[in-house]
C-alpha atoms as a PDB file:
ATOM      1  CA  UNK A   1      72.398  63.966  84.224  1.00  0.00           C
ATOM      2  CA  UNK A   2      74.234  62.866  87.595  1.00  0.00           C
ATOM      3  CA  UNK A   3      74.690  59.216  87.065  1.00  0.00           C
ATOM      4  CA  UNK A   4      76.005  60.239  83.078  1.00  0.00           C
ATOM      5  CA  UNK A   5      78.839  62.584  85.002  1.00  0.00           C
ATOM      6  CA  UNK A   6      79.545  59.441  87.477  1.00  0.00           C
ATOM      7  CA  UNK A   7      79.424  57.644  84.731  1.00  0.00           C
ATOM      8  CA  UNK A   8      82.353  59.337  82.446  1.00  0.00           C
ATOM      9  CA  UNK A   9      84.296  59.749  85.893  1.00  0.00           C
ATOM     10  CA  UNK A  10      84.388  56.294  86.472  1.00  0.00           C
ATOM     11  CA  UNK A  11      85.449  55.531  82.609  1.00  0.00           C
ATOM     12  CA  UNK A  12      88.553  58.028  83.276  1.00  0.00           C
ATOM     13  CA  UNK A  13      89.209  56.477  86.657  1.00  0.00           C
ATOM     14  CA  UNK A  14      88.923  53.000  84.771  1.00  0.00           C
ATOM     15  CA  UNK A  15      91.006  54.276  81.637  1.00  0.00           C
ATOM     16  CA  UNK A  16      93.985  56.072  84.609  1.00  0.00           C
ATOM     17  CA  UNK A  17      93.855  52.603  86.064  1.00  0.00           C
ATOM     18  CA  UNK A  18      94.057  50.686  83.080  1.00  0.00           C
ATOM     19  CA  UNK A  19      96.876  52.749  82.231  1.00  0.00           C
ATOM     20  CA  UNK A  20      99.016  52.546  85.246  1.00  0.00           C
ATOM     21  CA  UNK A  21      98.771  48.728  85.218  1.00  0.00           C
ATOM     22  CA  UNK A  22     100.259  48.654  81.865  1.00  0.00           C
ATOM     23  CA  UNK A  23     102.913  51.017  82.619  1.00  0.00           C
ATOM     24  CA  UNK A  24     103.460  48.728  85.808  1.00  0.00           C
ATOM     25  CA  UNK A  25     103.456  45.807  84.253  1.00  0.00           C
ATOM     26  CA  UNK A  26     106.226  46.901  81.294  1.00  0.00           C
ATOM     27  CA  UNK A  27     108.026  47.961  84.538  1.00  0.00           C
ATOM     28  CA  UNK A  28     107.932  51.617  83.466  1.00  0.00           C
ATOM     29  CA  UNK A  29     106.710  52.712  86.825  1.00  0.00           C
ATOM     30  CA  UNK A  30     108.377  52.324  90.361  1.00  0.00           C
ATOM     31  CA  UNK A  31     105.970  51.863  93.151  1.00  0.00           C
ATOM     32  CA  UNK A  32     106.849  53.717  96.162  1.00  0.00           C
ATOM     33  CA  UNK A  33     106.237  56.574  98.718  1.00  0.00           C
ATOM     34  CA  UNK A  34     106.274  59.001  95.679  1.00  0.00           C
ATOM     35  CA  UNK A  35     103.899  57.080  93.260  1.00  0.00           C
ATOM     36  CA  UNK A  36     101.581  56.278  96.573  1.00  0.00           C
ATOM     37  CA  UNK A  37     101.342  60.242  97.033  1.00  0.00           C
ATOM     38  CA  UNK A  38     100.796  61.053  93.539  1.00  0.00           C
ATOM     39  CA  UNK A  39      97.550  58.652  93.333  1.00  0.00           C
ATOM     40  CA  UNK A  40      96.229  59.349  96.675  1.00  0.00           C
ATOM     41  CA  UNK A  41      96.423  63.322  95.763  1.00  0.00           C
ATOM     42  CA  UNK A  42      94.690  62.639  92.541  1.00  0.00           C
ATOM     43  CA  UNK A  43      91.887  60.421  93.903  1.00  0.00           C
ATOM     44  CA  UNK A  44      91.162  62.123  97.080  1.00  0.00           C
ATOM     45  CA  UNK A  45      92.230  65.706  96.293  1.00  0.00           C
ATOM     46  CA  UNK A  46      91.621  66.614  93.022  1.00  0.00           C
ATOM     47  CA  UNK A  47      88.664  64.448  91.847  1.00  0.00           C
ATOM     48  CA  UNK A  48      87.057  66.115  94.604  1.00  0.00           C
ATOM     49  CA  UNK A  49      87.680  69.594  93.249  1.00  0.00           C
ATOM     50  CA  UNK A  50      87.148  68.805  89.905  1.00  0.00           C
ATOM     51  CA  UNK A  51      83.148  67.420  90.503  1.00  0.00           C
ATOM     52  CA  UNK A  52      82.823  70.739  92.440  1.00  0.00           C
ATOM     53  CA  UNK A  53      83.412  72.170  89.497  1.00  0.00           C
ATOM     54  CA  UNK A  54      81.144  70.126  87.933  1.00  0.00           C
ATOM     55  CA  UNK A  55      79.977  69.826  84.360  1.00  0.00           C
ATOM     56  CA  UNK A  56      82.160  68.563  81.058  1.00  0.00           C
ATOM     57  CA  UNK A  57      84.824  71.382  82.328  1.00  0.00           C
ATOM     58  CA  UNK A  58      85.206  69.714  85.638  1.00  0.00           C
ATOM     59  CA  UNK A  59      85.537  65.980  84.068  1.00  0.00           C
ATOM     60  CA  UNK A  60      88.179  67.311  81.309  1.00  0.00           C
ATOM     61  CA  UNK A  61      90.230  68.943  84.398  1.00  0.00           C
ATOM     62  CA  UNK A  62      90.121  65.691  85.972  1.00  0.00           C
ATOM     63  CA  UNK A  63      90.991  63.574  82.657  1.00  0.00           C
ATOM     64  CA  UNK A  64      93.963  66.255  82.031  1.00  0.00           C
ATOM     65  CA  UNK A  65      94.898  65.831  85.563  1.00  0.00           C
ATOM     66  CA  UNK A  66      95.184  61.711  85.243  1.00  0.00           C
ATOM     67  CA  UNK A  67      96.958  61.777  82.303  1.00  0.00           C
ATOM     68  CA  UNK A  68      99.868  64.243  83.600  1.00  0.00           C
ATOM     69  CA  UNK A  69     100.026  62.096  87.293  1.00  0.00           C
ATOM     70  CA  UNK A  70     100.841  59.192  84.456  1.00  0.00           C
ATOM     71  CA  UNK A  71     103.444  61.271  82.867  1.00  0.00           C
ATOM     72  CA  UNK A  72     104.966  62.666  86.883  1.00  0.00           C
ATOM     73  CA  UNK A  73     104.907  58.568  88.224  1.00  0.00           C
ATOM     74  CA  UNK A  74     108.280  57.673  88.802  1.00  0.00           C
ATOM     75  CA  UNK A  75     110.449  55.188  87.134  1.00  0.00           C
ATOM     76  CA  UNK A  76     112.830  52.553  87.333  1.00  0.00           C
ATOM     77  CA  UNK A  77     115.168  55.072  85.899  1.00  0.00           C
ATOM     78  CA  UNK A  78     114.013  58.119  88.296  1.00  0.00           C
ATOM     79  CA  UNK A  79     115.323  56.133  91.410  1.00  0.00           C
ATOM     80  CA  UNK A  80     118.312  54.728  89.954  1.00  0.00           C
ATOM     81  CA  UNK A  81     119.858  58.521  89.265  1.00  0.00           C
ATOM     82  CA  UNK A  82     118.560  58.729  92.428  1.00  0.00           C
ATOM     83  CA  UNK A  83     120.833  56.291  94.069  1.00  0.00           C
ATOM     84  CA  UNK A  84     123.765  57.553  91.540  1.00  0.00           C
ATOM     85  CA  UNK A  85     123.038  61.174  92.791  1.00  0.00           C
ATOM     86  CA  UNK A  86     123.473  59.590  96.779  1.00  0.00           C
ATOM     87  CA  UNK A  87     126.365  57.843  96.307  1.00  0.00           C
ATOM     88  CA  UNK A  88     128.031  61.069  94.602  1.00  0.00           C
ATOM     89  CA  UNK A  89     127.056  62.846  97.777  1.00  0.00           C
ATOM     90  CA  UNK A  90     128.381  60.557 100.415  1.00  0.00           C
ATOM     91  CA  UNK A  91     131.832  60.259  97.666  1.00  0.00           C
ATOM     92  CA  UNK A  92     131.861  63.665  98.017  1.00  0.00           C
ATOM     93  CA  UNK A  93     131.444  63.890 102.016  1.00  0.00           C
ATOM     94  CA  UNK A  94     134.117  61.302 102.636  1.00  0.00           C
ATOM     95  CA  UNK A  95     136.779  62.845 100.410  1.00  0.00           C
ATOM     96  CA  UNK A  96     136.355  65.531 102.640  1.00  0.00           C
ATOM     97  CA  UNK A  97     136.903  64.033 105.452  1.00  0.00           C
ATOM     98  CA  UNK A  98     139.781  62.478 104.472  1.00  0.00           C
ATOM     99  CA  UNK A  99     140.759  66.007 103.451  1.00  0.00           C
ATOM    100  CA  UNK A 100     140.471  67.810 106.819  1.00  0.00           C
ATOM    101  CA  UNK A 101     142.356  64.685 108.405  1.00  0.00           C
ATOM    102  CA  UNK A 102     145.201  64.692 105.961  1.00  0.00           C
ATOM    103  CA  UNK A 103     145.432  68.291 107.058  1.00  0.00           C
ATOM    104  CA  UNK A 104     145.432  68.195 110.660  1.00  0.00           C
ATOM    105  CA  UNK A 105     147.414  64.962 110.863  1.00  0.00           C
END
């Protein structure tokens, strides 16, 4: 019963994997320190968990569990707004600066 339950865990790991390399490869996903967390947290936290659990319940927490870290991987898209949402800041922080030394001058 063991090697079945290794077995279907390494068909999900294979299926997760299969998965991310076509999202990399359309460019959907953006590999960095976020999508490096996200995979190491799956593989060595929650797989874990999920074959303490054991049995089918265990396996379909851990299939559940790939499929949303697909969904949560960032994108191309993710970082760009991002950058936007940066830039706005530091806009923001030099207008007022030039604020507080239009008023003093």
């Amino acid at each position: 019963m063991e090697k079945n339950i290794a077995a279907q865990y390494g068909m999900v790991t294979a299926a997760y994997f299969g998965l991310f390399m076509y999202r990399y490869n359309k460019g959907y996903v953006h590999t960095g320190k976020r999508a490096i967390i996200n995979i190491m947290v799956l593989f060595v936290v929650v797989q874990p968990l999920c074959r303490i659990i054991g049995g089918s319940n265990g396996l379909f927490m851990f299939a559940g569990m790939c499929m949303s870290s697909i969904i949560m991987l960032p994108t191309p898209q993710d970082e760009r707004r991002e950058w936007e949402r940066e830039q706005e800041k530091k806009a923001v922080v030099k207008s007022k600066k030039h604020k507080t030394k239009t008023k003093t001058s």
